[in-house]
Protein backbone atom coordinates (compact mmCIF):
# COMPACT_ATOMS: atom_id res chain seq x y z
CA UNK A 1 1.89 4.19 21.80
CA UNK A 2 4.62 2.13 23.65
CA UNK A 3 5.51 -1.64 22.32
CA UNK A 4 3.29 -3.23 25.16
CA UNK A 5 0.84 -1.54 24.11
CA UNK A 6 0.55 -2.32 20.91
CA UNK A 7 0.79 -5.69 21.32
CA UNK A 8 -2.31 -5.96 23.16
CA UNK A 9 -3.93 -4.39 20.49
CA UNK A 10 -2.73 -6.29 18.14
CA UNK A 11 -3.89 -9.91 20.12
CA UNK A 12 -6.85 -9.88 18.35
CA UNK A 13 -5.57 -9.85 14.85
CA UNK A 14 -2.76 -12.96 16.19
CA UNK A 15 -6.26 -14.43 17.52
CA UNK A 16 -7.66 -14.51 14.23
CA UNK A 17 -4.52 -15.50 12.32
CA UNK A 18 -3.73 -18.38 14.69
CA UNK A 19 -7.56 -19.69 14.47
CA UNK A 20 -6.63 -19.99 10.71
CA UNK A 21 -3.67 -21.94 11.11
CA UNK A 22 -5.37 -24.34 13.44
CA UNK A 23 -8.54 -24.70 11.08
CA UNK A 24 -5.38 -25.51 7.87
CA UNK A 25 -3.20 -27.77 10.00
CA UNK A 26 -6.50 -29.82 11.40
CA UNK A 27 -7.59 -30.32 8.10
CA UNK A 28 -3.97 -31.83 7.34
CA UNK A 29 -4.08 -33.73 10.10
CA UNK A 30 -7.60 -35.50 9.33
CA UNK A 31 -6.71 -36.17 5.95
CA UNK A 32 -9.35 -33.44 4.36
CA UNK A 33 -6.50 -31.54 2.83
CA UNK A 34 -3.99 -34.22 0.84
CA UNK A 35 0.00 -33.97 2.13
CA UNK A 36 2.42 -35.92 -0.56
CA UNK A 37 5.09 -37.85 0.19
CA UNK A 38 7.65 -39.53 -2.01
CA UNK A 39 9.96 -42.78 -2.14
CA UNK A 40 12.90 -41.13 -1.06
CA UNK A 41 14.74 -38.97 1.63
CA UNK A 42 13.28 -35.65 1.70
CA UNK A 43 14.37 -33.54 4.43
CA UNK A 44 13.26 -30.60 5.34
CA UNK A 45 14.74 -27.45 7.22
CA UNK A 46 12.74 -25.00 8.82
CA UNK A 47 11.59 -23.10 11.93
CA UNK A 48 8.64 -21.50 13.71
CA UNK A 49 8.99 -18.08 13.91
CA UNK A 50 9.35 -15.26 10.58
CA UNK A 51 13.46 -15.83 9.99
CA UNK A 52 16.36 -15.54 11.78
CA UNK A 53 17.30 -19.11 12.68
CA UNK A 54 20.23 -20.14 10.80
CA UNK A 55 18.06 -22.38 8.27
CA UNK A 56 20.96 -21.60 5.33
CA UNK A 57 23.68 -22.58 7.35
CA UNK A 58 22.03 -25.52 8.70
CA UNK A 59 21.23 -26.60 4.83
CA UNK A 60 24.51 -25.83 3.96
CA UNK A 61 25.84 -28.04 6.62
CA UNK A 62 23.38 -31.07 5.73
CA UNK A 63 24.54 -30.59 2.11
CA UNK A 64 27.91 -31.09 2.98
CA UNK A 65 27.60 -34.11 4.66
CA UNK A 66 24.85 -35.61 2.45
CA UNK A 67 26.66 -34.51 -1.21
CA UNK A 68 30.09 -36.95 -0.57
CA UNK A 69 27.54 -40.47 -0.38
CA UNK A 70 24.61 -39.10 -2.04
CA UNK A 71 23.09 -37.17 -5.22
CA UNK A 72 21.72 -34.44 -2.99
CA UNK A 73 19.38 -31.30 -4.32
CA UNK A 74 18.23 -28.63 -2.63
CA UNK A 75 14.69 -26.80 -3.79
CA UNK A 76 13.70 -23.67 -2.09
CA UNK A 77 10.85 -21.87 -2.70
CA UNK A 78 12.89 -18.75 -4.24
CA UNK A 79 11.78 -15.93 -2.11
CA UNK A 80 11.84 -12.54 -4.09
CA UNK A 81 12.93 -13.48 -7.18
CA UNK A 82 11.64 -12.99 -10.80
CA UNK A 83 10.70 -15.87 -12.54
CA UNK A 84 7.85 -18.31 -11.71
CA UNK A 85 7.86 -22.06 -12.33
CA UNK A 86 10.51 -24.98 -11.89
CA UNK A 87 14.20 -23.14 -12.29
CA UNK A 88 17.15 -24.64 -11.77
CA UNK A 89 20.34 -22.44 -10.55
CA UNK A 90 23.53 -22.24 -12.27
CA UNK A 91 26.22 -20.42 -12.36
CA UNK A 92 25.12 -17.88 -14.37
CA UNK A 93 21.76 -17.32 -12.17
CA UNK A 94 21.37 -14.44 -10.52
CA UNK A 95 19.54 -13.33 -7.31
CA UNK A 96 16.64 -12.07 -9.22
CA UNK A 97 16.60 -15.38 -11.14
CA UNK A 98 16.51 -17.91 -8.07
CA UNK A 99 16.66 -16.08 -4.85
CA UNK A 100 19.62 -15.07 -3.08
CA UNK A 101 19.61 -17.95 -0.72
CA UNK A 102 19.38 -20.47 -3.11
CA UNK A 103 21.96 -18.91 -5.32
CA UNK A 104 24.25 -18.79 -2.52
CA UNK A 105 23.89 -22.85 -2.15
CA UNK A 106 24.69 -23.13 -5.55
CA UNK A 107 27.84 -20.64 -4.81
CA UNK A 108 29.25 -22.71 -2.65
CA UNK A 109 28.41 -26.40 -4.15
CA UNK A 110 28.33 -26.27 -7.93
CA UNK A 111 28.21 -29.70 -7.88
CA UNK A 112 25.13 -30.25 -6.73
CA UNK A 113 21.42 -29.21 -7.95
CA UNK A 114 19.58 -26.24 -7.25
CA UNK A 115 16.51 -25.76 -8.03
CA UNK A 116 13.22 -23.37 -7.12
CA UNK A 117 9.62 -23.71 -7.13
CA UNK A 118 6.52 -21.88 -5.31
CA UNK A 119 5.42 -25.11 -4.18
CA UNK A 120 7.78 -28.11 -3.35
CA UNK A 121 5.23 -30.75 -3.31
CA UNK A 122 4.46 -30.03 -7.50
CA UNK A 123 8.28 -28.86 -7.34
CA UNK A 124 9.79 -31.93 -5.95
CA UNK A 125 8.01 -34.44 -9.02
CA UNK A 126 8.36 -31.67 -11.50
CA UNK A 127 12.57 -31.47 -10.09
CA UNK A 128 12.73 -35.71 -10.64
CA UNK A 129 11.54 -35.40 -14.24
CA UNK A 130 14.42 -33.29 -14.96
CA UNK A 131 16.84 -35.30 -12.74
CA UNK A 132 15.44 -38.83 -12.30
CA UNK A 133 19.42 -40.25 -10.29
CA UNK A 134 18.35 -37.85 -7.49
CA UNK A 135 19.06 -39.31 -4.40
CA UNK A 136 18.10 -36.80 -1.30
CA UNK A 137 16.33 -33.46 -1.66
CA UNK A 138 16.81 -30.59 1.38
CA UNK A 139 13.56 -28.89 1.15
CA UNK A 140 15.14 -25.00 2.86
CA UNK A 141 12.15 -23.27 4.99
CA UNK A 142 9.37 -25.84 4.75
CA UNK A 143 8.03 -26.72 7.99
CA UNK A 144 5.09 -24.80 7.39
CA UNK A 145 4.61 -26.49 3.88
CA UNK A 146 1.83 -29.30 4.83
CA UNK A 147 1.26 -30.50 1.34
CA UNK A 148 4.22 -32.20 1.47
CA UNK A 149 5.41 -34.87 4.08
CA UNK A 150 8.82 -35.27 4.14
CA UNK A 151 10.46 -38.52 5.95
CA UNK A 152 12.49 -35.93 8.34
CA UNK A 153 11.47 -32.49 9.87
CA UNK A 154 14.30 -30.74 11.26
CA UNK A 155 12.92 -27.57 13.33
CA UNK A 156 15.40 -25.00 14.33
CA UNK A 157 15.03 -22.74 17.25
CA UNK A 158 17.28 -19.22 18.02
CA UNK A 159 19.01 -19.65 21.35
CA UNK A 160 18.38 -16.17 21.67
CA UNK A 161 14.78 -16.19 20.65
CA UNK A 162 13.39 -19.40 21.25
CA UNK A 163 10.26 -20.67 19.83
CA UNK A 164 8.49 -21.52 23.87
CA UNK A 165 9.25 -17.79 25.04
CA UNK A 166 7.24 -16.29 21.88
CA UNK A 167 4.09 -15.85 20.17
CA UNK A 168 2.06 -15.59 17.30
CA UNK A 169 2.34 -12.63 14.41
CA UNK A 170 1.92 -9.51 14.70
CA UNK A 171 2.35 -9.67 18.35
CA UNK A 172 5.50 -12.03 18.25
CA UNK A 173 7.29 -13.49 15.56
CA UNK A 174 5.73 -17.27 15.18
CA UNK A 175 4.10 -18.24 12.44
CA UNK A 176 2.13 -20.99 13.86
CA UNK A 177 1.13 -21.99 17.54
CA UNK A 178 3.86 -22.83 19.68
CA UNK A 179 2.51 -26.66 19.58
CA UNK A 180 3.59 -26.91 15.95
CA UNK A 181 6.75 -28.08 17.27
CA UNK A 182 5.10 -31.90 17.87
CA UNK A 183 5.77 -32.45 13.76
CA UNK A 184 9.27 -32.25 14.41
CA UNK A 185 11.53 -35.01 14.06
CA UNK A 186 14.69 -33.40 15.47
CA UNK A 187 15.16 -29.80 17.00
CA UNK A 188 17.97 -28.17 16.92
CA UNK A 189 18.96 -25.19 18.75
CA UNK A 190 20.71 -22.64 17.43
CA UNK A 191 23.17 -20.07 17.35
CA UNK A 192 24.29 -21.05 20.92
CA UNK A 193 27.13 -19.94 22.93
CA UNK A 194 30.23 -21.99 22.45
CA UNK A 195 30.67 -24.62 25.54
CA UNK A 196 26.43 -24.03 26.61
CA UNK A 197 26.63 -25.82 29.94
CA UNK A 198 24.65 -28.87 30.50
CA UNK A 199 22.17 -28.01 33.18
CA UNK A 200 21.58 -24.92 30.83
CA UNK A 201 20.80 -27.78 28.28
CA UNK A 202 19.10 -29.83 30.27
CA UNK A 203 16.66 -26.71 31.08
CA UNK A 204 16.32 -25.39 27.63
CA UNK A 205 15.52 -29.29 26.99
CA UNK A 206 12.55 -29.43 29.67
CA UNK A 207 11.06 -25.99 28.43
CA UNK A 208 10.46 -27.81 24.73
CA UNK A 209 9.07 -30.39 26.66
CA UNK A 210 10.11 -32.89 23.71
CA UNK A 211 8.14 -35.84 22.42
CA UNK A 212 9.55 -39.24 23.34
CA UNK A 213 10.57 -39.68 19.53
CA UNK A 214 12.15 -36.33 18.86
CA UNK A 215 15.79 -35.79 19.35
CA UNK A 216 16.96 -32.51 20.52
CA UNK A 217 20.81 -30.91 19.88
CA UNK A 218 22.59 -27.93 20.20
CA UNK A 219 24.96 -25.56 17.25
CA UNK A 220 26.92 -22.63 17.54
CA UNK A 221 28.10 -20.20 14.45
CA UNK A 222 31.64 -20.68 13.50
CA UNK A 223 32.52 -17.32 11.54
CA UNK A 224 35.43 -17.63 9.12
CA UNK A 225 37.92 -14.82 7.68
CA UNK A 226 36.01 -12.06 5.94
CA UNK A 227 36.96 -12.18 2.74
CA UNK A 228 36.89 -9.54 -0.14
CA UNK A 229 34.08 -9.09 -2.45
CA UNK A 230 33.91 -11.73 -5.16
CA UNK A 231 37.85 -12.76 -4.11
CA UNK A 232 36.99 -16.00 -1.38
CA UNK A 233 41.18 -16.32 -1.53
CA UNK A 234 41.69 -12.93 -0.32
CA UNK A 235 40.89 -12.93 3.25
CA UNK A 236 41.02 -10.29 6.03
CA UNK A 237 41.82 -10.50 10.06
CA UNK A 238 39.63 -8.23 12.37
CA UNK A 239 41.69 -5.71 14.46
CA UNK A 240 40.94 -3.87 17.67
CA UNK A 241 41.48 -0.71 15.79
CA UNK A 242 39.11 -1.19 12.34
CA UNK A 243 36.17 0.30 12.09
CA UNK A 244 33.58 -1.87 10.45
CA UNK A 245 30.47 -0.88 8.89
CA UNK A 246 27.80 -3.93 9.21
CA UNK A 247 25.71 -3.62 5.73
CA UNK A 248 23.02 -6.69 6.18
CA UNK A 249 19.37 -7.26 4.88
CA UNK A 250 18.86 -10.55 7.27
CA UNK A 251 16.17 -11.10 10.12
CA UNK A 252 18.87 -11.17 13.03
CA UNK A 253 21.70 -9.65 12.34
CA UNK A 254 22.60 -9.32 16.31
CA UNK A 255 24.66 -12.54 16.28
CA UNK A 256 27.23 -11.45 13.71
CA UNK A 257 26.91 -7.83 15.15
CA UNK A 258 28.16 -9.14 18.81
CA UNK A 259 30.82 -11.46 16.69
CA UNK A 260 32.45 -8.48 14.94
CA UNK A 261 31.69 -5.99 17.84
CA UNK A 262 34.00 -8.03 20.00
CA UNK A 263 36.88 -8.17 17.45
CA UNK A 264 37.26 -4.23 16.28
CA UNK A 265 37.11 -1.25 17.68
CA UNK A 266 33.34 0.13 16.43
CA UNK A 267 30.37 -1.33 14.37
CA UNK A 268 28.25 1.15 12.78
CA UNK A 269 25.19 -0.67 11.73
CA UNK A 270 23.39 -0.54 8.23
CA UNK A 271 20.55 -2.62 8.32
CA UNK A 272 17.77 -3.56 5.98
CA UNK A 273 14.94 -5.36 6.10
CA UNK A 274 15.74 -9.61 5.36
CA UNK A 275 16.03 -10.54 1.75
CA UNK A 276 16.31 -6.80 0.66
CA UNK A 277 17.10 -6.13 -2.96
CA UNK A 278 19.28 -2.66 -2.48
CA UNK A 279 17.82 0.37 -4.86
CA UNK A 280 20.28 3.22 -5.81
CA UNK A 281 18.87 5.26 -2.74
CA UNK A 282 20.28 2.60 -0.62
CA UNK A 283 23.41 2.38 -2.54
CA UNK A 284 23.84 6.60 -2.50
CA UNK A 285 22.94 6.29 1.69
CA UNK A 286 25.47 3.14 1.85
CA UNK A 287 28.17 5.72 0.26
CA UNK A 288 27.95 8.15 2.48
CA UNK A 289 27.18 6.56 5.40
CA UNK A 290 30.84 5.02 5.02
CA UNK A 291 32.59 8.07 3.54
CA UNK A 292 30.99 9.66 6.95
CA UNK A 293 32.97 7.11 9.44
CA UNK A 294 36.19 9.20 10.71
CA UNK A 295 39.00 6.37 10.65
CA UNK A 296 41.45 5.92 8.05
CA UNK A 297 40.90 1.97 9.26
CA UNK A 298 37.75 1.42 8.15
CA UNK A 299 35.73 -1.78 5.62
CA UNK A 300 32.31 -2.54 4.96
CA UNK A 301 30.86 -5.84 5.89
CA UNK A 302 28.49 -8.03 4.74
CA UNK A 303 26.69 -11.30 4.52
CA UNK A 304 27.10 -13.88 2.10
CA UNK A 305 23.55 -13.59 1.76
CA UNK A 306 23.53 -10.26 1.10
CA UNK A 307 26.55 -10.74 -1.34
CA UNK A 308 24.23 -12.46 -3.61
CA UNK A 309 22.01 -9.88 -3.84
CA UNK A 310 24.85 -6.65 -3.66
CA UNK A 311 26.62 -8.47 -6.90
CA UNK A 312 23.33 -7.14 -8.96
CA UNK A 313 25.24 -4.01 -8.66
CA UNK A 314 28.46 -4.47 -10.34
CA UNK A 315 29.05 -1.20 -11.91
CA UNK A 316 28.38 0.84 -8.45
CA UNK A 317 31.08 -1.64 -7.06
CA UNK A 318 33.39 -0.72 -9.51
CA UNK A 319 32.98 2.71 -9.82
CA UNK A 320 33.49 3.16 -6.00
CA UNK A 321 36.44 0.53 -5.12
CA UNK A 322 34.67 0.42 -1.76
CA UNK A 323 36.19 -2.19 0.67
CA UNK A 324 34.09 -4.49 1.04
CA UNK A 325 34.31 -7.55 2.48
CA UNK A 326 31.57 -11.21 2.85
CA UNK A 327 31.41 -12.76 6.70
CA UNK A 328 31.50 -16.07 6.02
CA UNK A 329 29.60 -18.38 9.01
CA UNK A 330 28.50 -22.11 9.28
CA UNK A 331 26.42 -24.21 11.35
CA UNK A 332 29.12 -26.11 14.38
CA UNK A 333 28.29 -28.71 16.76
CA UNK A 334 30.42 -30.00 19.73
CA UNK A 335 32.72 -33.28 18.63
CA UNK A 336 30.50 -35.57 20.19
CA UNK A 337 26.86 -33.97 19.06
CA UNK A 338 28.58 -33.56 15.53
CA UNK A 339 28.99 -37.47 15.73
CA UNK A 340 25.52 -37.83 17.21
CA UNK A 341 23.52 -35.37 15.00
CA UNK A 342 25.54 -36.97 11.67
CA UNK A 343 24.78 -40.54 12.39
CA UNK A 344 21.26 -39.82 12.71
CA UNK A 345 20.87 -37.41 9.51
CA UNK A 346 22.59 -40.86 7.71
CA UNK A 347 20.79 -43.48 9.56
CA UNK A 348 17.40 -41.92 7.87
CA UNK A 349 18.83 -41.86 4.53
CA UNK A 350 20.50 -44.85 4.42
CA UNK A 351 16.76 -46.51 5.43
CA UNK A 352 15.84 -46.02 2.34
CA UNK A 353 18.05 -48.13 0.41
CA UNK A 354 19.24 -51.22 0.31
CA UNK A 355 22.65 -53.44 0.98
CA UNK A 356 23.06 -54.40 -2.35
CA UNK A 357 22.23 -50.30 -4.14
CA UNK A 358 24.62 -48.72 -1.12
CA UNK A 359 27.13 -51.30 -2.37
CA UNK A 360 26.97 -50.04 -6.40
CA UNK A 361 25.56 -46.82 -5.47
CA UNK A 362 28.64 -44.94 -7.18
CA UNK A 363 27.97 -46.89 -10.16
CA UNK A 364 27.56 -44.04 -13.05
CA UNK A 365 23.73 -44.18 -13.64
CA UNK A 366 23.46 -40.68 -15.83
C-alpha cells in the first residue's frame, strides 16, 4: 500500500480524533471544563503538530532573556521519565529522573529552576509552594494544555512543515485542527532560511491569515562548534573531508542533517525515534555502524538532546573512546525582529508589576 493510500484510509480515524478535540476545546471555550490562570507571567511554548518545531531552543532563548530581570522557572511535563509527581531538576538529575529536555535546561542554566509535573495547572501552584519569589514560569509544550490559561501563548510553526499545509494525526502530523492557531498570542516561524525575503514573508504571513491581535515573526537556527562529549570547552570545526555519523532521537532531524551535510564530506544517518532512551542493541548497532564507515576522518554527532539521554551510558562511553561530539543550536532572529520580538516578550511581563516592585525588584526576598 503506497503513502496516499494509506492516508485515505486512515481519514476516518483523523475524523474521529479531530471530532474529539473539537467536543474538549468547546467545552473549554464555554466554560464547562475549568482553565486556571494565575497572578503572574506564565508563558507558554508550544506548537500544533507532534514535534519538530524548535520548542527547546525557543525556551532556551526566552530563558535567557527573561533570567537577567526576572526569577524565571521552567516546568515541563517530563516526557519519558521515571518518577511521577512535582520534581525539581538539579544537577545531579538524570534523564530518567526529569526528562531529557528539561534536564538539558537545567544544563545550560543552573541558576534557574526546573521543575516537572504531568499536569502544569496542579504543577504550577504545587511549583510556588516550594518557591513562593518566583517571578515568570515558561510552561515548554503546552499549547494543547487547556486547563491552564497562561497570559501569553507563543505557537511555533516549522518553515519547512508549516502548520496551514498539514493535517490532523494519523494522516498528518497536527494534533489539533488547523484553527487552533486563533489561541495564539504570537507565532513564530521557525527554523527559516537565513535572510527569508520579505514578499516570502509577507506570503507565509497571508497563508496564517493572522488575527488582528496576534503578532507574527520569523527565527533561523544558529548552530555553534560541536563540541566533545561532556567537554563544552573542547570544540571541533567541520571539514570538507570528515565523515560524520548523525546519531539523533528528535522529530526532525533534516535541519541539522542539511547543516552538517553542507560542511563535510558525507553524513551517514542514525536515527531514532524522538525522545529515545538508547538500549544496548542500539548501542552494539551504533558501534558498528561507525566502525563500518571507511575514513580514517570520521566523528559521531549528536544532539544536545540526545546527550542527555546518551550520558545514561557512561561505562559504554568509556569503554569505547568513541568520538563523539554534541551540535549545539539556538533559536536567532534578524537585529531588528530580535529587538521587536524582545520588547514584546518584556512588555507582557513587565504588565504585571508595578513602578515601585520593578524599582526594588533585586531586593533579596529569599
Amino acid at each position: 500500500m503506497n503513502k496516499n493510500a494509506a492516508r485515505w484510509f486512515a481519514l476516518p480515524i483523523a475524523w474521529l480524533f479531530g471530532l474529539t478535540i473539537s467536543l474538549r476545546n468547546w467545552l473549554y471555550n464555554k466554560g464547562f471544563l475549568k482553565g486556571y490562570s494565575f497572578d503572574l507571567p506564565v508563558i507558554a511554548i508550544g506548537n500544533l503538530s507532534t514535534g519538530g518545531t524548535g520548542k527547546s531552543p525557543m525556551t532556551l532563548y526566552l530563558t535567557k532573556l527573561l533570567k537577567e530581570d526576572f526569577r524565571t522557572a521552567i516546568l515541563s511535563r517530563g516526557y519519558k521519565r521515571k518518577t511521577k509527581g512535582l520534581v525539581l531538576a538539579n544537577q545531579n538529575s538524570t534523564a530518567l529522573d526529569v526528562g531529557d529536555e528539561p534536564l538539558l535546561f537545567k544544563k545550560k542554566h543552573p541558576d534557574i529552576t526546573v521543575a516537572v509535573r504531568e499536569s502544569r495547572a496542579e504543577g504550577i501552584p504545587e511549583l510556588l509552594m516550594k518557591k513562593p519569589h518566583l517571578e515568570v514560569i515558561l510552561l515548554d509544550d503546552a499549547f494543547q494544555h487547556r486547563s491552564l490559561q497562561p497570559g501569553l501563548n507563543i505557537l511555533l510553526s516549522d518553515y519547512h512543515q508549516p502548520f496551514y499545509e498539514d493535517y490532523l494525526l494519523p494522516v498528518g502530523n497536527l494534533r489539533e485542527w488547523q484553527s487552533a492557531y486563533k489561541r495564539a498570542d504570537v507565532i513564530v516561524v521557525t527554523k527559516c532560511p537565513p535572510g527569508l525575503k520579505k514578499a516570502e514573508k509577507q506570503e507565509i504571513i497571508q497563508k496564517i491569515k493572522p488575527l488582528a491581535n496576534q503578532k507574527i515573526y520569523f527565527s533561523h537556527l544558529e548552530y555553534g562548534y560541536p563540541y566533545l562529549f561532556g567537554l563544552p570547552t573542547q570544540t571541533i570545526s567541520y571539514h570538507l573531508d570528515m565523515h560524520v555519523m548523525l546519531l539523533t532521537g528528535i522529530a526532525n532531524p533534516e535541519s541539522l542533517e542539511d547543516y552538517v551535510l553542507s560542511n563535510v564530506a558525507a553524513v551517514y544517518r542514525q536515527y531514532y525515534p524522538d525522545h529515545h532512551y538508547y538500549s544496548a542493541e542500539d548501542l552494539s548497532n551504533i558501534l558498528q555502524s561507525f566502525n563500518n564507515i571507511e575514513s580514517t576522518n570520521k566523528i559521531i554527532v549528536t544532539t544536545e538532546k540526545d546527550a542527555m539521554r546518551l550520558a545514561l551510558h557512561q561505562q559504554w562511553r568509556n569503554q569505547h573512546q568513541l568520538p563523539i561530539y554534541v551540535q549545539p543550536v539556538q533559536t536567532a532572529f534578524d537585529e531588528q525582529t530580535k529587538m521587536d520580538f524582545n520588547a514584546n516578550i518584556l512588555s507582557f511581563v513587565n504588565q504585571y508589576f508595578d513602578k515601585e516592585y520593578r524599582e526594588n525588584k533585586f531586593i533579596n526576598l529569599e
